[in-house]
C-alpha atoms as a PDB file:
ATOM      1  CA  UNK A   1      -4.996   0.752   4.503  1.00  0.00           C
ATOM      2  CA  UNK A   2      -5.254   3.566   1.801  1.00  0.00           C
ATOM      3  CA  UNK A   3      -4.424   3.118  -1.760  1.00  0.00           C
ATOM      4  CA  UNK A   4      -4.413   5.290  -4.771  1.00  0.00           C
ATOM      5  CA  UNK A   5      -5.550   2.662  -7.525  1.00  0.00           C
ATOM      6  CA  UNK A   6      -5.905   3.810 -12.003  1.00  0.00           C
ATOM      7  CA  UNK A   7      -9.450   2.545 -13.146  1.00  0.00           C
ATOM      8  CA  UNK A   8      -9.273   0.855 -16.543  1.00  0.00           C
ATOM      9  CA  UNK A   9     -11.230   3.781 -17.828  1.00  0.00           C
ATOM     10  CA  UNK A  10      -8.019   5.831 -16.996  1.00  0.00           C
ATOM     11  CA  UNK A  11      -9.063   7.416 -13.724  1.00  0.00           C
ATOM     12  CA  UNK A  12      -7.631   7.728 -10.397  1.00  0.00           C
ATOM     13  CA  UNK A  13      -9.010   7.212  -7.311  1.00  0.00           C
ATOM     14  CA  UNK A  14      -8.655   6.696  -3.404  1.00  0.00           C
ATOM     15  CA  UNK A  15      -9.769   3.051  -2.169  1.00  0.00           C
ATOM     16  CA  UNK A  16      -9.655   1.668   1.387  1.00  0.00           C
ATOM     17  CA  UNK A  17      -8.800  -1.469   1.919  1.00  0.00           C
ATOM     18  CA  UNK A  18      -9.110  -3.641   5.001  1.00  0.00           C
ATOM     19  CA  UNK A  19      -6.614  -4.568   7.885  1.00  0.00           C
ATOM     20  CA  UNK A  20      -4.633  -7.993   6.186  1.00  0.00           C
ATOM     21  CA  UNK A  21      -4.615  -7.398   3.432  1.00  0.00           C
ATOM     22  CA  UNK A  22      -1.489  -6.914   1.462  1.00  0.00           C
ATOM     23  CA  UNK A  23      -0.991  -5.281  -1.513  1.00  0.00           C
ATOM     24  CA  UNK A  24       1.901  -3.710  -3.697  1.00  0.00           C
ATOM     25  CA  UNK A  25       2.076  -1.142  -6.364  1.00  0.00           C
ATOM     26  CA  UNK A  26       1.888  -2.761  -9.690  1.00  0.00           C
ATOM     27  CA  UNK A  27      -0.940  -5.304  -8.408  1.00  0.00           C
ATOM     28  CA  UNK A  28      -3.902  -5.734 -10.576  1.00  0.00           C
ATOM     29  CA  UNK A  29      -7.281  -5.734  -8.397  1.00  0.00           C
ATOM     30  CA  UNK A  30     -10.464  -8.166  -9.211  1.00  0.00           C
ATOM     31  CA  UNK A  31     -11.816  -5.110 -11.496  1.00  0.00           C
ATOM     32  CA  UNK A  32      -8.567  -4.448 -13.470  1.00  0.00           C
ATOM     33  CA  UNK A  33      -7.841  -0.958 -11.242  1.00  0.00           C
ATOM     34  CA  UNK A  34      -4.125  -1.038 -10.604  1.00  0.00           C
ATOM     35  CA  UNK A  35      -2.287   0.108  -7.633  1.00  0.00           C
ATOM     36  CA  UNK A  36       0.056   2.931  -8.325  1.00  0.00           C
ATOM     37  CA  UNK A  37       0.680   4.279  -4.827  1.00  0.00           C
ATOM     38  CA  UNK A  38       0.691   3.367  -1.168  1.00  0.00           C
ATOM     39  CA  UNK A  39       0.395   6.213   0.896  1.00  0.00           C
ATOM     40  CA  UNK A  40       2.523   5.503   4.484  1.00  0.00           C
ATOM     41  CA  UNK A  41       2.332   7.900   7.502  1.00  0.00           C
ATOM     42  CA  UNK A  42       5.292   9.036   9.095  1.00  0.00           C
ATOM     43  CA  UNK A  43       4.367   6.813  12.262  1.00  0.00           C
ATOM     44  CA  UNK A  44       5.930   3.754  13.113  1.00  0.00           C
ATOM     45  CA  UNK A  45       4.146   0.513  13.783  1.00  0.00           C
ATOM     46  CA  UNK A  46       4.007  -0.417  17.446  1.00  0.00           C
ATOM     47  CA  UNK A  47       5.007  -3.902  16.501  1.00  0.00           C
ATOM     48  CA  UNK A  48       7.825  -2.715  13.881  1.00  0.00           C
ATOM     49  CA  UNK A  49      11.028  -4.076  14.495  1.00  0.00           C
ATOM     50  CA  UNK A  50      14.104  -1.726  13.238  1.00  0.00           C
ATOM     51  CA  UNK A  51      16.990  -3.370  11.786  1.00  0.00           C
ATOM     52  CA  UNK A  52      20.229  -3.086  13.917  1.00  0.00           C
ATOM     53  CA  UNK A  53      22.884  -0.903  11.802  1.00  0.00           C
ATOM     54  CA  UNK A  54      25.906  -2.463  13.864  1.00  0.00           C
ATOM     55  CA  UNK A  55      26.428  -5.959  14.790  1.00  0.00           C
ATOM     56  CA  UNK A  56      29.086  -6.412  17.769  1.00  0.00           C
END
């Protein structure tokens, strides 16, 4: 997983992460970088479940 994270010194940068872990914008990392994006490709997840709109 990709991340765009704010250094404490004010810069931005790209980090990648590793499969399991979870993070969210706003989270503050081990070195005080911040997470102030998550990147998502326009593919699904195999193992994605949609929500049903409609129930019968």
């Amino acid at each position: 997983m990709w991340a765009y994270v704010k250094r404490s010194d004010g810069k931005t940068e790209e980090r990648e992460f590793p499969a399991g872990v979870y993070i969210e914008i706003g989270d503050i990392l081990e070195d005080g970088s911040v997470i102030i994006d998550l990147p998502y490709t326009d593919d699904l997840d195999d193992d994605a479940e949609s929500p049903d709109l409609y129930d019968d």
